[in-house]
N, C-alpha and C. Protein backbone atom coordinates (compact mmCIF):
# COMPACT_ATOMS: atom_id res chain seq x y z
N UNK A 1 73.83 195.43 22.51
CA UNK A 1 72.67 195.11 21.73
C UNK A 1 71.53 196.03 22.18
N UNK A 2 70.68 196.93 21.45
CA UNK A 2 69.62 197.62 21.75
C UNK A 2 68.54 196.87 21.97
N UNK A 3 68.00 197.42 23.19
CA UNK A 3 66.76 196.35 23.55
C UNK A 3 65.88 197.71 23.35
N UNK A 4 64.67 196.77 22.68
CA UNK A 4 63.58 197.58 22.13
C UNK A 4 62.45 198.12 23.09
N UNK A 5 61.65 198.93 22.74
CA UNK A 5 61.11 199.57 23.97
C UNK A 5 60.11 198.30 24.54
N UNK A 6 59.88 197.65 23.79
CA UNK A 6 58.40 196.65 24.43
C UNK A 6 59.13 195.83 25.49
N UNK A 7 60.57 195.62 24.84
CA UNK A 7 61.45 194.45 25.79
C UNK A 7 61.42 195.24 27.09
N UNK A 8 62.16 196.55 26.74
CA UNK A 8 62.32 197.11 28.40
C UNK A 8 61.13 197.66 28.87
N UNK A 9 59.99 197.52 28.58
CA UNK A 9 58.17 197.63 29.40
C UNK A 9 58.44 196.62 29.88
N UNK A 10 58.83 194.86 29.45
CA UNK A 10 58.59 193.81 30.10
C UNK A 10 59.36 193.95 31.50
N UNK A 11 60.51 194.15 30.61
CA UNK A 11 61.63 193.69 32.48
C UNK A 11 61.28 194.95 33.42
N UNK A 12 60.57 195.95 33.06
CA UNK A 12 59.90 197.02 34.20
C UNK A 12 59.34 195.77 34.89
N UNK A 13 58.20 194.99 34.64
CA UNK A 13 57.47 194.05 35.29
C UNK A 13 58.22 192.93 35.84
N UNK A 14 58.70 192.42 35.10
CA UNK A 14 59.54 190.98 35.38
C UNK A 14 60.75 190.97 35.98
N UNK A 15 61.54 192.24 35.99
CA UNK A 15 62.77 192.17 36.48
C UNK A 15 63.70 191.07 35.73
N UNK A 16 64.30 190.36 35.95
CA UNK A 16 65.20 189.37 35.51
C UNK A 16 65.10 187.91 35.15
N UNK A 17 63.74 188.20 35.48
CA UNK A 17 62.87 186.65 35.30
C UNK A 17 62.92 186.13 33.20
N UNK A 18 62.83 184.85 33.14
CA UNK A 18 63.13 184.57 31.89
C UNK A 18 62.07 184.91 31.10
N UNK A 19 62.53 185.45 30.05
CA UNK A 19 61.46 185.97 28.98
C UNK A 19 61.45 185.30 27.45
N UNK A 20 60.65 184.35 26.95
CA UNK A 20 60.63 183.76 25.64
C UNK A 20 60.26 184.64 24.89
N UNK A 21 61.46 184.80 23.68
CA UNK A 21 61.68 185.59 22.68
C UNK A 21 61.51 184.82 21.19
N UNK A 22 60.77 185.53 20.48
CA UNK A 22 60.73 185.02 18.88
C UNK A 22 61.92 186.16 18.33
N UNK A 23 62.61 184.96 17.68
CA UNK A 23 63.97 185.80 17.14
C UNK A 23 64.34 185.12 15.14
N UNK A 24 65.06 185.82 15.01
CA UNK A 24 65.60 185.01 13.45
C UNK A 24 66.68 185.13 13.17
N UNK A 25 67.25 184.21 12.42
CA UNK A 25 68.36 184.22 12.15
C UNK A 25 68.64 184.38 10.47
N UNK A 26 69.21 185.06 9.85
CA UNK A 26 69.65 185.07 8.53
C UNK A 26 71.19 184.45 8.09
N UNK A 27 71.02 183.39 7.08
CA UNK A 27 72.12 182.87 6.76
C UNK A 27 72.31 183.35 4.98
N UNK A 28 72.89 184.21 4.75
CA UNK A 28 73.11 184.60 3.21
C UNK A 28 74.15 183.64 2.46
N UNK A 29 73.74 183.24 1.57
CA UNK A 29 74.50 182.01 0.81
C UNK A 29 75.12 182.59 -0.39
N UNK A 30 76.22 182.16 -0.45
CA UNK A 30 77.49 182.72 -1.77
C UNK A 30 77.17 181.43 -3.29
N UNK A 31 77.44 182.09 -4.00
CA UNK A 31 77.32 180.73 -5.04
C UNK A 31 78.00 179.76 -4.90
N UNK A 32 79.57 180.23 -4.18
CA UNK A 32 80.60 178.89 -3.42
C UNK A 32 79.95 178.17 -2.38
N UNK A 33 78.78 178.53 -2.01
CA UNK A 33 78.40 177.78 -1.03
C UNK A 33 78.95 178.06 0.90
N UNK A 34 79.63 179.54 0.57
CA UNK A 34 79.72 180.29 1.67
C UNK A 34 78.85 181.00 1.77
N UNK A 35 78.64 181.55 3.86
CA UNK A 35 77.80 182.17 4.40
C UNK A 35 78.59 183.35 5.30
N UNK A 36 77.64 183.84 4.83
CA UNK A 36 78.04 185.46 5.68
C UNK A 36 77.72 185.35 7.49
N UNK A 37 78.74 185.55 7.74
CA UNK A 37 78.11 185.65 9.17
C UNK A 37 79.06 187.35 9.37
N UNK A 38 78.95 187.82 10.88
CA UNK A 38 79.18 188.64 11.53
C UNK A 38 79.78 188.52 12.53
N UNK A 39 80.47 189.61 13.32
CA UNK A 39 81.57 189.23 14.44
C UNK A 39 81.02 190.49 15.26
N UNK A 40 80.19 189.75 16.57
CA UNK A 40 79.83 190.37 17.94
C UNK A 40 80.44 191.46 18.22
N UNK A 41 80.07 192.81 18.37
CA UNK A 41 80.79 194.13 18.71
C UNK A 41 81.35 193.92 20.26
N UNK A 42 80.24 193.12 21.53
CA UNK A 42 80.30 192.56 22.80
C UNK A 42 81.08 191.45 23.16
N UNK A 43 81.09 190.47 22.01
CA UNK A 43 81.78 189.04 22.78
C UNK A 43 83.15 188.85 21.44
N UNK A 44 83.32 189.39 20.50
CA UNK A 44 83.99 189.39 19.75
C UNK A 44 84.20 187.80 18.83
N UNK A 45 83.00 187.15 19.28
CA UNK A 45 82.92 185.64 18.53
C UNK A 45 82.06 186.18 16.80
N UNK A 46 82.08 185.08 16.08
CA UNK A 46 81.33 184.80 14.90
C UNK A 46 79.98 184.54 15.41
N UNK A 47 79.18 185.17 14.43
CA UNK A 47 77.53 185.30 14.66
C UNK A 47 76.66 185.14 13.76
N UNK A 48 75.60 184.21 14.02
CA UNK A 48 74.68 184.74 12.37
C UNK A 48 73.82 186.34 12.24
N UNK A 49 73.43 186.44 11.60
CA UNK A 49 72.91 187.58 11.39
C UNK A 49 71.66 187.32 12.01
N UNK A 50 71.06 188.28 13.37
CA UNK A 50 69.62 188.25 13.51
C UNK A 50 69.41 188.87 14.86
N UNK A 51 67.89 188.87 15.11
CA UNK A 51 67.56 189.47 16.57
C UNK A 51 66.20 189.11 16.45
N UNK A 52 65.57 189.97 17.70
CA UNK A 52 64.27 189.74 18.12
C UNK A 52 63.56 189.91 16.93
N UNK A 53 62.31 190.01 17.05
CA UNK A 53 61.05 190.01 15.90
C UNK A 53 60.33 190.71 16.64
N UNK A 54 60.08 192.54 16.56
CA UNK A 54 59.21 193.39 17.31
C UNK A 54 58.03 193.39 17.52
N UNK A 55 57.24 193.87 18.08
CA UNK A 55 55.89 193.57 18.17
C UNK A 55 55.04 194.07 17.10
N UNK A 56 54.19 193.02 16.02
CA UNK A 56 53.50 193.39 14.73
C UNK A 56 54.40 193.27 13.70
N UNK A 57 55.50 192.42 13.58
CA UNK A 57 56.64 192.19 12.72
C UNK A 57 56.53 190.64 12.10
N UNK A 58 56.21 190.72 11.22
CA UNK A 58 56.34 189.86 10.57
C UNK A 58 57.68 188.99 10.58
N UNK A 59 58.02 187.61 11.09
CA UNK A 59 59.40 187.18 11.21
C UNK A 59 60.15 187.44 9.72
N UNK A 60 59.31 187.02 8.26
CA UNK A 60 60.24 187.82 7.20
C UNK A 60 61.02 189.05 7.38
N UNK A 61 60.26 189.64 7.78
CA UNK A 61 60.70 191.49 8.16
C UNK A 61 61.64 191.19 8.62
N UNK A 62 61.43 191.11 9.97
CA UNK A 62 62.43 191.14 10.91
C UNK A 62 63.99 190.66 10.37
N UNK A 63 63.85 189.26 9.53
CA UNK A 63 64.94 189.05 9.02
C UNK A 63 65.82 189.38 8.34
N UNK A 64 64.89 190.13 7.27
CA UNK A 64 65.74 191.46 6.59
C UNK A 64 66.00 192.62 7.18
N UNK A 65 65.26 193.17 7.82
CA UNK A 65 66.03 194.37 8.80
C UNK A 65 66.76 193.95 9.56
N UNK A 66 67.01 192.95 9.76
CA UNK A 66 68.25 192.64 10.75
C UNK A 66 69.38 192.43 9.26
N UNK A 67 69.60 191.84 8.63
CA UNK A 67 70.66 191.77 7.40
C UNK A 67 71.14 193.07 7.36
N UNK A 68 70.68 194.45 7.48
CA UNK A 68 70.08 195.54 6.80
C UNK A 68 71.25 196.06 8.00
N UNK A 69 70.83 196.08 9.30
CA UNK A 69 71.33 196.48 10.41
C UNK A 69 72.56 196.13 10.34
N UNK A 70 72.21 194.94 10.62
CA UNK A 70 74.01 194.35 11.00
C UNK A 70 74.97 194.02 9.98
N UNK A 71 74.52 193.87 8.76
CA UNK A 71 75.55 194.03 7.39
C UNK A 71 75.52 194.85 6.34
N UNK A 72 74.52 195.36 6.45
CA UNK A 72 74.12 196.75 5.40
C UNK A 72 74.13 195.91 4.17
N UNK A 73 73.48 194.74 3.97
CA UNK A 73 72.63 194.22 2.87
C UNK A 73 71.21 193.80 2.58
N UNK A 74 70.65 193.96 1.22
CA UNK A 74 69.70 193.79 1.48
C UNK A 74 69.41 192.12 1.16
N UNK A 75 68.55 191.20 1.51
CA UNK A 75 68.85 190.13 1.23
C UNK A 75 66.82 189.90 0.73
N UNK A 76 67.13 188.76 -0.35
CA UNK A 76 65.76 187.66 -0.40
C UNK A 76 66.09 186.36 0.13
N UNK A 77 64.74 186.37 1.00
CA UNK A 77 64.98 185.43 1.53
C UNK A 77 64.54 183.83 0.81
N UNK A 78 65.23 183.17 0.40
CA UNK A 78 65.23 181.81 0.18
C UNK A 78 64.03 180.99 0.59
N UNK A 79 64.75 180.39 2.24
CA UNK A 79 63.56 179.37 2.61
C UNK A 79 64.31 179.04 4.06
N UNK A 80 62.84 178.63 4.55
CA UNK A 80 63.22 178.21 6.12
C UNK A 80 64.03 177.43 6.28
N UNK A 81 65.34 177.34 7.09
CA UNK A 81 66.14 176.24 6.92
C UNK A 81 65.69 175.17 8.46
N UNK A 82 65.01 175.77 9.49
CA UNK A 82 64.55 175.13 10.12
C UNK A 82 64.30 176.48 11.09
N UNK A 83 63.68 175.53 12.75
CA UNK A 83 63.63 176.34 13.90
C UNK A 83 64.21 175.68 14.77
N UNK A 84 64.94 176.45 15.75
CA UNK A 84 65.79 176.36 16.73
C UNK A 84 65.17 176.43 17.68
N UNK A 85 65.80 175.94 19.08
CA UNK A 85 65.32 176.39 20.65
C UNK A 85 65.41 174.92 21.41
N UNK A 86 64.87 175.47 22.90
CA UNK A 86 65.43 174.89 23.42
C UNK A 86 66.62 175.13 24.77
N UNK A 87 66.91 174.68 25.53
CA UNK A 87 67.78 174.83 26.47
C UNK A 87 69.09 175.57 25.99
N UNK A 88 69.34 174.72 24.72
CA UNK A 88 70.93 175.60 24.79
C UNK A 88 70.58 176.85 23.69
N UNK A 89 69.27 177.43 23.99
CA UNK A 89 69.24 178.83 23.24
C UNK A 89 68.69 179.45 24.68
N UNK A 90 68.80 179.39 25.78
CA UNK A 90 68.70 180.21 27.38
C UNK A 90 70.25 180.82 27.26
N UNK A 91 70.07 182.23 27.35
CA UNK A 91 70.71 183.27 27.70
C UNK A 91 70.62 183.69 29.12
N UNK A 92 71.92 184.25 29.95
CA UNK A 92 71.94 184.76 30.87
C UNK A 92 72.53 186.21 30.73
N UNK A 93 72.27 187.30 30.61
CA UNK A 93 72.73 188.30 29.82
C UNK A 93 74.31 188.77 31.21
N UNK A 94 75.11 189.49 30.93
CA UNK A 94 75.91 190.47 31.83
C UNK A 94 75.15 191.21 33.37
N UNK A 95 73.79 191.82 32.63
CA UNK A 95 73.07 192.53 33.76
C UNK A 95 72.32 191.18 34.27
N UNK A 96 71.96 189.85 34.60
CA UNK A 96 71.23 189.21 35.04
C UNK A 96 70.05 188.99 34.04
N UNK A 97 69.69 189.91 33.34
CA UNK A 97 68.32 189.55 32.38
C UNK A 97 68.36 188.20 31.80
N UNK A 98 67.21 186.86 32.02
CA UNK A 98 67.09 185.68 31.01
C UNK A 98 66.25 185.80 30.23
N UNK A 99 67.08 185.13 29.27
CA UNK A 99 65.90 185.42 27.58
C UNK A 99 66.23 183.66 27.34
N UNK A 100 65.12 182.92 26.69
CA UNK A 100 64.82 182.28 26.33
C UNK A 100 64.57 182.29 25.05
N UNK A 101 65.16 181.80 23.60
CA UNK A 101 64.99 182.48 22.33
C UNK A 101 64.50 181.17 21.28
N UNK A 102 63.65 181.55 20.35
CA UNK A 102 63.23 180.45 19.56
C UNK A 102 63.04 181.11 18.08
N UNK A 103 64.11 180.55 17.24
CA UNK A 103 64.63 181.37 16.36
C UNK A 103 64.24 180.59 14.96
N UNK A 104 63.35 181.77 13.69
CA UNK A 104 63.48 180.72 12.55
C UNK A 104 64.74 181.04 11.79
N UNK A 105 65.29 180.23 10.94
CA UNK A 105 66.65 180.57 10.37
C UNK A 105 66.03 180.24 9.19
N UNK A 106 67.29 181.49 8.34
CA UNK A 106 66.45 181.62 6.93
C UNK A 106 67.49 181.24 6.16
N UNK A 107 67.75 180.99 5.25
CA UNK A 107 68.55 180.92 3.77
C UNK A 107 68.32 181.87 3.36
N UNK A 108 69.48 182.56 2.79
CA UNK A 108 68.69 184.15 1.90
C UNK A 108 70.18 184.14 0.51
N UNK A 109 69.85 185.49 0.52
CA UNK A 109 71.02 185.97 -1.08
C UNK A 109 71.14 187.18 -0.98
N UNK A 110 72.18 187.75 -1.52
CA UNK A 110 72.32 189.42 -1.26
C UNK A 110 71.54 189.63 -2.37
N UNK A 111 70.63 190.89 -2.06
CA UNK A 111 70.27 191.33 -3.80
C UNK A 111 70.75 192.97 -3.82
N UNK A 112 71.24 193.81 -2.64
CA UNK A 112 72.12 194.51 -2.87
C UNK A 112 72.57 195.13 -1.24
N UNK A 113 73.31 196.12 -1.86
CA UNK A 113 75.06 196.45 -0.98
C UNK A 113 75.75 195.42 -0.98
N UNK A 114 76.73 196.36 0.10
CA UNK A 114 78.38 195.55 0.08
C UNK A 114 78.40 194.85 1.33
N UNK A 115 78.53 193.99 2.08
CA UNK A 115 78.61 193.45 3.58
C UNK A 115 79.72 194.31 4.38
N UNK A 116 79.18 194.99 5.38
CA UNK A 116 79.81 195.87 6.00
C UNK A 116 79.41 195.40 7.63
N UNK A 117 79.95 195.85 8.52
CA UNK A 117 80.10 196.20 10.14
C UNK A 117 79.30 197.26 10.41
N UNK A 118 78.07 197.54 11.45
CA UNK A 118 77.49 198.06 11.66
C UNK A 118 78.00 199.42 12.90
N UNK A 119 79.29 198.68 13.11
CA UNK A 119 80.42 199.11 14.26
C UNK A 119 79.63 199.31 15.76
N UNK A 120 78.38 199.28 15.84
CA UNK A 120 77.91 199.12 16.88
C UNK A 120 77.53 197.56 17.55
N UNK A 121 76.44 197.07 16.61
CA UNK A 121 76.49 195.15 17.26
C UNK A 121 77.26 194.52 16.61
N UNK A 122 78.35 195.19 15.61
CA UNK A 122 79.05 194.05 15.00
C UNK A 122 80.10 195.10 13.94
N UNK A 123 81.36 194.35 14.25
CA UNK A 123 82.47 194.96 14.25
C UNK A 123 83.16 194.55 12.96
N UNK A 124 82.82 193.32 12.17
CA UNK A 124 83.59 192.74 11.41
C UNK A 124 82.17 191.82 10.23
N UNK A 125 82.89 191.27 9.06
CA UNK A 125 81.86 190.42 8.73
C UNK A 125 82.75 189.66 7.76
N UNK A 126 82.62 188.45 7.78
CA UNK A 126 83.05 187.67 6.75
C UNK A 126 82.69 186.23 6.08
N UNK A 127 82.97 186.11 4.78
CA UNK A 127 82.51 184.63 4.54
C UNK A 127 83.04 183.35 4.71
N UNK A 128 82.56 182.62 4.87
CA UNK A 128 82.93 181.10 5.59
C UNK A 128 82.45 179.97 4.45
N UNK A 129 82.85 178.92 4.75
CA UNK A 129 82.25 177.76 4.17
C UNK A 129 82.13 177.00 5.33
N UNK A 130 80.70 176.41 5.69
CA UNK A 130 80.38 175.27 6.58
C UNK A 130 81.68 174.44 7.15
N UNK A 131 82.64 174.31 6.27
CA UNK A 131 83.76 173.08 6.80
C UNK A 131 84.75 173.88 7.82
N UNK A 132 84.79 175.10 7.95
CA UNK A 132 85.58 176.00 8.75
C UNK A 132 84.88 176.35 9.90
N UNK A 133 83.26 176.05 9.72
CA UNK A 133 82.22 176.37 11.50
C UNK A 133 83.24 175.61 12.55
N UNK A 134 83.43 174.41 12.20
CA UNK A 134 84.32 173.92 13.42
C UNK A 134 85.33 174.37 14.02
N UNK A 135 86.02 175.07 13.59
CA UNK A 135 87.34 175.68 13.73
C UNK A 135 87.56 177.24 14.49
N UNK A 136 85.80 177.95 13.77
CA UNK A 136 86.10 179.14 14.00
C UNK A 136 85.84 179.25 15.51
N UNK A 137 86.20 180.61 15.82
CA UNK A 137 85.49 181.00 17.51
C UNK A 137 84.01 181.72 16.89
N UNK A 138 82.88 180.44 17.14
CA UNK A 138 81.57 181.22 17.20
C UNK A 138 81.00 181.23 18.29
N UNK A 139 80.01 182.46 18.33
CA UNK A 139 79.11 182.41 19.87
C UNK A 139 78.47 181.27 19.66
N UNK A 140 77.96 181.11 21.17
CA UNK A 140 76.81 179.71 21.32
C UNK A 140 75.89 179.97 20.89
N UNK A 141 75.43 180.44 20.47
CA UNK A 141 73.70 180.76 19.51
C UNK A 141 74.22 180.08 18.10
N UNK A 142 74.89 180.92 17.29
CA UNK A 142 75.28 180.18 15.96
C UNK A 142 76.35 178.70 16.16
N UNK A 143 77.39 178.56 17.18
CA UNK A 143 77.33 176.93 17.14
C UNK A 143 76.21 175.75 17.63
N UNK A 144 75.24 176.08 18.34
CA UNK A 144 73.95 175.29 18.89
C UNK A 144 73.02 175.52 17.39
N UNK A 145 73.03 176.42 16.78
CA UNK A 145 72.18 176.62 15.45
C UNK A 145 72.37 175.55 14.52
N UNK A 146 73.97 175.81 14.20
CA UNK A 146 74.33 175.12 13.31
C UNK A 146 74.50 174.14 13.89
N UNK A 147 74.63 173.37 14.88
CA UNK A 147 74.61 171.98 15.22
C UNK A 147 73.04 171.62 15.02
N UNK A 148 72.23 171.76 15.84
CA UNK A 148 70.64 171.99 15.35
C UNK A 148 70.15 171.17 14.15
N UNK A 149 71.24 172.45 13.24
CA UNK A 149 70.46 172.15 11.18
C UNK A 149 71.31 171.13 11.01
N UNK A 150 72.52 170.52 11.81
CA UNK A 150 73.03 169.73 10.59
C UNK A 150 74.39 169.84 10.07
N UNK A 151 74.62 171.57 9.90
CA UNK A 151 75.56 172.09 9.31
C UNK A 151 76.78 171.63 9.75
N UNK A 152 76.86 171.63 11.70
CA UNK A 152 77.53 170.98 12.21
C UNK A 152 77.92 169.15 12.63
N UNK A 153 78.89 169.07 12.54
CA UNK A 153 78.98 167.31 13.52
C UNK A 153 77.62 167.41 14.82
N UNK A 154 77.27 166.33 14.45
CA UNK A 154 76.59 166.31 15.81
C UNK A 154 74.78 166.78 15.80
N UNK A 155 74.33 167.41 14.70
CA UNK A 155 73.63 167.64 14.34
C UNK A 155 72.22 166.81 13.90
N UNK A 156 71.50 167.48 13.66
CA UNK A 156 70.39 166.72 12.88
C UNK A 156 69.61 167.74 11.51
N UNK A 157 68.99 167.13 11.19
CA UNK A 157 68.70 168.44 9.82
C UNK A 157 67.07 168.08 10.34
């Protein structure tokens, strides 16, 4: 995952100490009522579409340039489906770095390209229907998400 230059000014200062991140998540909705997610280039799990929110970025932005990045679509975005965070959104990265992440998740729609692999953060992409989240291998960001909204058992909306 490319960490952006402001991120790596911080950990110059902070070293490994936890850092609260504004992040987003994009969920693109099919008329079947499937969602696009993505498959981790690093952990090789199912992912929603999203990342940090740069500095002077509007979280809309951010949400579409991340669609843009990691699936090579362009998407409108819908509507807030909620915000996330919390304990089980603490990351401990490979190198020691903690990020702390508090993420809005969007509803969106393709309004163009094809959903593709960025082959760098993400290797694969495919559509799902909510009743298969249980089943699949997703990272802990998108199963704590979707438990979160609801989507999952266990949930709340």
């Amino acid at each position: 995952m490319p960490v952006s230059p402001y991120i790596r000014h911080l950990r110059q200062s902070i070293g490994h100490d936890l850092l609260l991140l504004p992040s987003v998540a994009v969920l693109p909705h099919a008329d079947d009522g499937r969602i696009l997610l993505v498959k981790q280039a690093d952990t090789g799990k199912w992912a929603t579409i999203g990342g940090s929110v740069e500095v002077d970025e509007a979280p809309e932005t951010a949400a579409i340039r991340e669609a843009e990045e990691e699936a090579g679509v362009t998407v409108e975005l819908i509507r807030i489906m909620g915000a996330v965070g919390g304990p089980q959104f603490r990351i401990t990265y490979p190198n020691g770095d903690q990020t702390a992440y508090v993420s809005l998740v969007y509803e969106a729609r393709i309004v163009g390209g094809s959903p593709r692999p960025d082959h760098d953060e993400t290797v694969d992409v495919g559509w799902f229907h909510p009743d298969e989240f249980a089943t699949l291998d997703l990272g802990d960001f998108a199963r704590n998400s979707f438990t979160a909204l609801g989507i999952l058992n266990g949930g709340h909306s």
